[in-house]
C-alpha atoms as a PDB file:
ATOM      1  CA  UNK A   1      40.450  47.017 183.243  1.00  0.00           C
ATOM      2  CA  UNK A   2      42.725  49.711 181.042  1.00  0.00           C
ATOM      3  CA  UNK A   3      43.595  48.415 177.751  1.00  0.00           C
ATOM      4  CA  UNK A   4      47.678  49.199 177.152  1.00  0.00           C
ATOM      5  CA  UNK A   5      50.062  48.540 175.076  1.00  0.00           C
ATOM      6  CA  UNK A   6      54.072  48.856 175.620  1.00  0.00           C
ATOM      7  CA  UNK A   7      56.388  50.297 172.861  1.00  0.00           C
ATOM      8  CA  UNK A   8      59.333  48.559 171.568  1.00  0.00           C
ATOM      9  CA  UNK A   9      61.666  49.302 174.469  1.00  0.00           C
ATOM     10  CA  UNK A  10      59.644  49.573 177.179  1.00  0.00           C
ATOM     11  CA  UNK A  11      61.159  47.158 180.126  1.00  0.00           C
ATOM     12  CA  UNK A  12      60.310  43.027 179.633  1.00  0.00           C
ATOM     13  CA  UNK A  13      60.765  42.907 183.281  1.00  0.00           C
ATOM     14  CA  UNK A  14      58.393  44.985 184.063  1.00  0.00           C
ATOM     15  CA  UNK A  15      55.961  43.586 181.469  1.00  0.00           C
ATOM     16  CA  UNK A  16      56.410  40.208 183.252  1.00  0.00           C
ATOM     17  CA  UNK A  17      55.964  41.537 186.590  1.00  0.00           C
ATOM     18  CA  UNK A  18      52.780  43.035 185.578  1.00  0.00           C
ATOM     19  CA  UNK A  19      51.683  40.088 183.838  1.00  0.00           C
ATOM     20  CA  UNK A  20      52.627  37.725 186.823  1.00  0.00           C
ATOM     21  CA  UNK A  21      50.400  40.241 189.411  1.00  0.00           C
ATOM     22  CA  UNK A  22      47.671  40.068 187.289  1.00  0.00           C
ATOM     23  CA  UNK A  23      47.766  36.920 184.230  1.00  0.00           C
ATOM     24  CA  UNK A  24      44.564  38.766 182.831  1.00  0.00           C
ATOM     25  CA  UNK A  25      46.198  41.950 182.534  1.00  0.00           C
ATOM     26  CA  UNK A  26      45.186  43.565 178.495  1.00  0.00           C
ATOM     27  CA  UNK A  27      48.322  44.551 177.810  1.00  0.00           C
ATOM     28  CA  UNK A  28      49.994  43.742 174.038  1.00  0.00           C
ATOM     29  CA  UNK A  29      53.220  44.901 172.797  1.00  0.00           C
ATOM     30  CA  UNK A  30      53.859  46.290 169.873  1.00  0.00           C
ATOM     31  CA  UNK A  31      56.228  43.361 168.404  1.00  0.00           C
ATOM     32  CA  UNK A  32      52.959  42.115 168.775  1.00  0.00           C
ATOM     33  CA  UNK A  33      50.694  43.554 166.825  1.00  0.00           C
ATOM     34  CA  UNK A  34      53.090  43.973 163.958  1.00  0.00           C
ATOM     35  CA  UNK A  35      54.282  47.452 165.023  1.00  0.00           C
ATOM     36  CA  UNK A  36      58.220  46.853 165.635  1.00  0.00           C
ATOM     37  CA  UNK A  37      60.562  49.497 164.259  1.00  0.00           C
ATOM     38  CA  UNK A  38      57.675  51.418 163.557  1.00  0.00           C
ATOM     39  CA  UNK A  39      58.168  55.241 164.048  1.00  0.00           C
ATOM     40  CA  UNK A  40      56.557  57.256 167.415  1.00  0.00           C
ATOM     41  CA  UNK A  41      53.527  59.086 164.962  1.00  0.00           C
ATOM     42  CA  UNK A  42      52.271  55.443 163.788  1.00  0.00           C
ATOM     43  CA  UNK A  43      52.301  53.849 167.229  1.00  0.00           C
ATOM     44  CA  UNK A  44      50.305  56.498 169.029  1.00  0.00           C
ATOM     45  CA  UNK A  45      48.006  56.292 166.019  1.00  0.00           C
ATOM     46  CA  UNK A  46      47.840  52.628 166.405  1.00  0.00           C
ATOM     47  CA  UNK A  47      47.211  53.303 170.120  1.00  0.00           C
ATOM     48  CA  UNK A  48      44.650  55.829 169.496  1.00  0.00           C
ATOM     49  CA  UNK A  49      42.296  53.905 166.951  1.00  0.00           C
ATOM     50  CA  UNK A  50      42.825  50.352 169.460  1.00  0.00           C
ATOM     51  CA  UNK A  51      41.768  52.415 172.839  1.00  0.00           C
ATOM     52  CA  UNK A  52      44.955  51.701 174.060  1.00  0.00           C
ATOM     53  CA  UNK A  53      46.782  53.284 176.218  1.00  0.00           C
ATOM     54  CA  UNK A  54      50.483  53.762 175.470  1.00  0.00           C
ATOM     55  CA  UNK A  55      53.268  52.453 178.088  1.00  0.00           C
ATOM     56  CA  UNK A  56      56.988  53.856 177.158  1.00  0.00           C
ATOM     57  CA  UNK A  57      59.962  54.991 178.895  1.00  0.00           C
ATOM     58  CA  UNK A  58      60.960  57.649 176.307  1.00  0.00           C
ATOM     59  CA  UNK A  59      60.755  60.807 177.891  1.00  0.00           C
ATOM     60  CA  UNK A  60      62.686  62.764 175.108  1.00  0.00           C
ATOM     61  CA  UNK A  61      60.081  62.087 171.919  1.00  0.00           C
ATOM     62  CA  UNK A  62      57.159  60.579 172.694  1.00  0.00           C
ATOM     63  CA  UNK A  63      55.387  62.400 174.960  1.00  0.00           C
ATOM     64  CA  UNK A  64      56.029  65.649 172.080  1.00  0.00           C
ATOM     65  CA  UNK A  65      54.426  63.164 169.544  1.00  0.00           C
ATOM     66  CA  UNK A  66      51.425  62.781 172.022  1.00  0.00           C
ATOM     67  CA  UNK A  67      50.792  66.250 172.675  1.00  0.00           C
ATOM     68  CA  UNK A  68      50.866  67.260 168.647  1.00  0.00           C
ATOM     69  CA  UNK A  69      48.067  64.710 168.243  1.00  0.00           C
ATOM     70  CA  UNK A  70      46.221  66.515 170.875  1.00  0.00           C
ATOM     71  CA  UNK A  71      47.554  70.527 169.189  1.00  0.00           C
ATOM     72  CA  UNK A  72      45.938  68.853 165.958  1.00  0.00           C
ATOM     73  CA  UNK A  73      42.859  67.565 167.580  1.00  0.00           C
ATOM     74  CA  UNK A  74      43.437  64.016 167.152  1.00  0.00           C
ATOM     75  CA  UNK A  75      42.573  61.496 169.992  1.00  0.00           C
ATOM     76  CA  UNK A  76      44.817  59.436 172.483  1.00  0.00           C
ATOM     77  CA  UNK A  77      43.983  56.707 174.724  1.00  0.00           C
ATOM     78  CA  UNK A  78      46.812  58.031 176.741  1.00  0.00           C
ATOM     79  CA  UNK A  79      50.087  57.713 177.785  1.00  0.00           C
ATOM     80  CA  UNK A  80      51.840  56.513 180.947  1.00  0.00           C
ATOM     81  CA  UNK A  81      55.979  57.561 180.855  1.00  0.00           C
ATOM     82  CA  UNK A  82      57.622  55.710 183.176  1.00  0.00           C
ATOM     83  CA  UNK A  83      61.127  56.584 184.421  1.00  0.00           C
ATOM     84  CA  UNK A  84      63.625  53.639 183.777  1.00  0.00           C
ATOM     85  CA  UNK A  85      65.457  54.723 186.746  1.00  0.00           C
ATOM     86  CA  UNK A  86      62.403  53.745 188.467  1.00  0.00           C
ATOM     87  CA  UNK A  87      62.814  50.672 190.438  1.00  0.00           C
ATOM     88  CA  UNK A  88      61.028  47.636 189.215  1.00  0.00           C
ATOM     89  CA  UNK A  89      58.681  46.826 191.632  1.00  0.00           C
ATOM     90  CA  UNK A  90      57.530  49.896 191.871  1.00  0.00           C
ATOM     91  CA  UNK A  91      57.088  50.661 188.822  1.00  0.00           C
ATOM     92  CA  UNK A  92      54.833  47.289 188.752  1.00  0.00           C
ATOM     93  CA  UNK A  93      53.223  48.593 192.426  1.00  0.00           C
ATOM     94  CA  UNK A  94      51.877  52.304 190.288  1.00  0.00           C
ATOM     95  CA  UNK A  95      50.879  50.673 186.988  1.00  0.00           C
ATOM     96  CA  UNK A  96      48.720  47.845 189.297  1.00  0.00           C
ATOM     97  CA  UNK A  97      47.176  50.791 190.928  1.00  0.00           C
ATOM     98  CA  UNK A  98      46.343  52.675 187.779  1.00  0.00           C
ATOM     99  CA  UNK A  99      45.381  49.390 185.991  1.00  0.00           C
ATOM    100  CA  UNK A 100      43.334  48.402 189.547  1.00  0.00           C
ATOM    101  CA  UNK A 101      41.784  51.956 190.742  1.00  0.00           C
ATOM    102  CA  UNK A 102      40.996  53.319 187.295  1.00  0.00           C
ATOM    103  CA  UNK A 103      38.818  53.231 184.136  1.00  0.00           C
ATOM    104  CA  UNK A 104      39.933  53.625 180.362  1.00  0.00           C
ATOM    105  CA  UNK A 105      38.239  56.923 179.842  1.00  0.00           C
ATOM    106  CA  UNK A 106      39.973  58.819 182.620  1.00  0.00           C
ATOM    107  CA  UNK A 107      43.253  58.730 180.283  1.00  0.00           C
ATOM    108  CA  UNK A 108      41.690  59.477 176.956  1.00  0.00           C
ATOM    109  CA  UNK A 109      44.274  62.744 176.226  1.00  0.00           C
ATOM    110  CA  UNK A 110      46.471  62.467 179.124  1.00  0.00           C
ATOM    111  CA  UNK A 111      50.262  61.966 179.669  1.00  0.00           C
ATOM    112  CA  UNK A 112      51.009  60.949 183.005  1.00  0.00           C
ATOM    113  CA  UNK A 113      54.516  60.423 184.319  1.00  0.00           C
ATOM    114  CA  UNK A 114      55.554  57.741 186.809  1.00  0.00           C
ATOM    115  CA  UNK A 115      56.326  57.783 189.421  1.00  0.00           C
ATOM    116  CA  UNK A 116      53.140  59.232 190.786  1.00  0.00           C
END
């Protein structure tokens, strides 16, 4: 099962979709871990030394973030962007899939954007 965590304004909906389809489902937020209005750099760095990989809907910042971790040879868990316009279920339908059909180390360094 992937380990994720969600950034600060990444959809509750969809975090309680996912956690409804699947009630085991490793996924923390980062109000929870003590991470709130904590800048982009610091989360993925968070992300990257928990093996998680990061769930956010900002397209504009934090997938540039990601891939200077990767210029500088630092690691990430990876990243899923997923478009807000996206509608809900089906943005719950692609993560199950991913979180279902796939193993951690298949997203170390990747950004993948949703939808698929």
């Amino acid at each position: 099962m992937l380990r994720l965590l969600s950034d600060e304004n990444f959809n509750g909906d969809l975090v309680r979709g996912l956690f409804l389809r699947q009630p085991n489902l490793d996924l923390l937020r980062v109000q929870d871990v003590g991470l709130r209005e904590v800048d982009d750099p610091a989360i993925l760095a968070w992300a990257a030394s928990n093996e998680r990989i990061l769930l956010t809907h900002d397209r504009a910042t934090m997938p540039d973030f990601a891939y200077n971790r990767l210029v500088r040879g630092e690691l990430m868990a990876g990243m899923f962007v997923v478009n807000d316009r996206m509608p809900i279920r089906q943005a719950i339908d692609e993560l199950s899939l991913l979180v279902d059909c796939s193993q951690q180390s298949e997203w170390k360094n990747v950004v993948l954007y949703l939808p698929i």
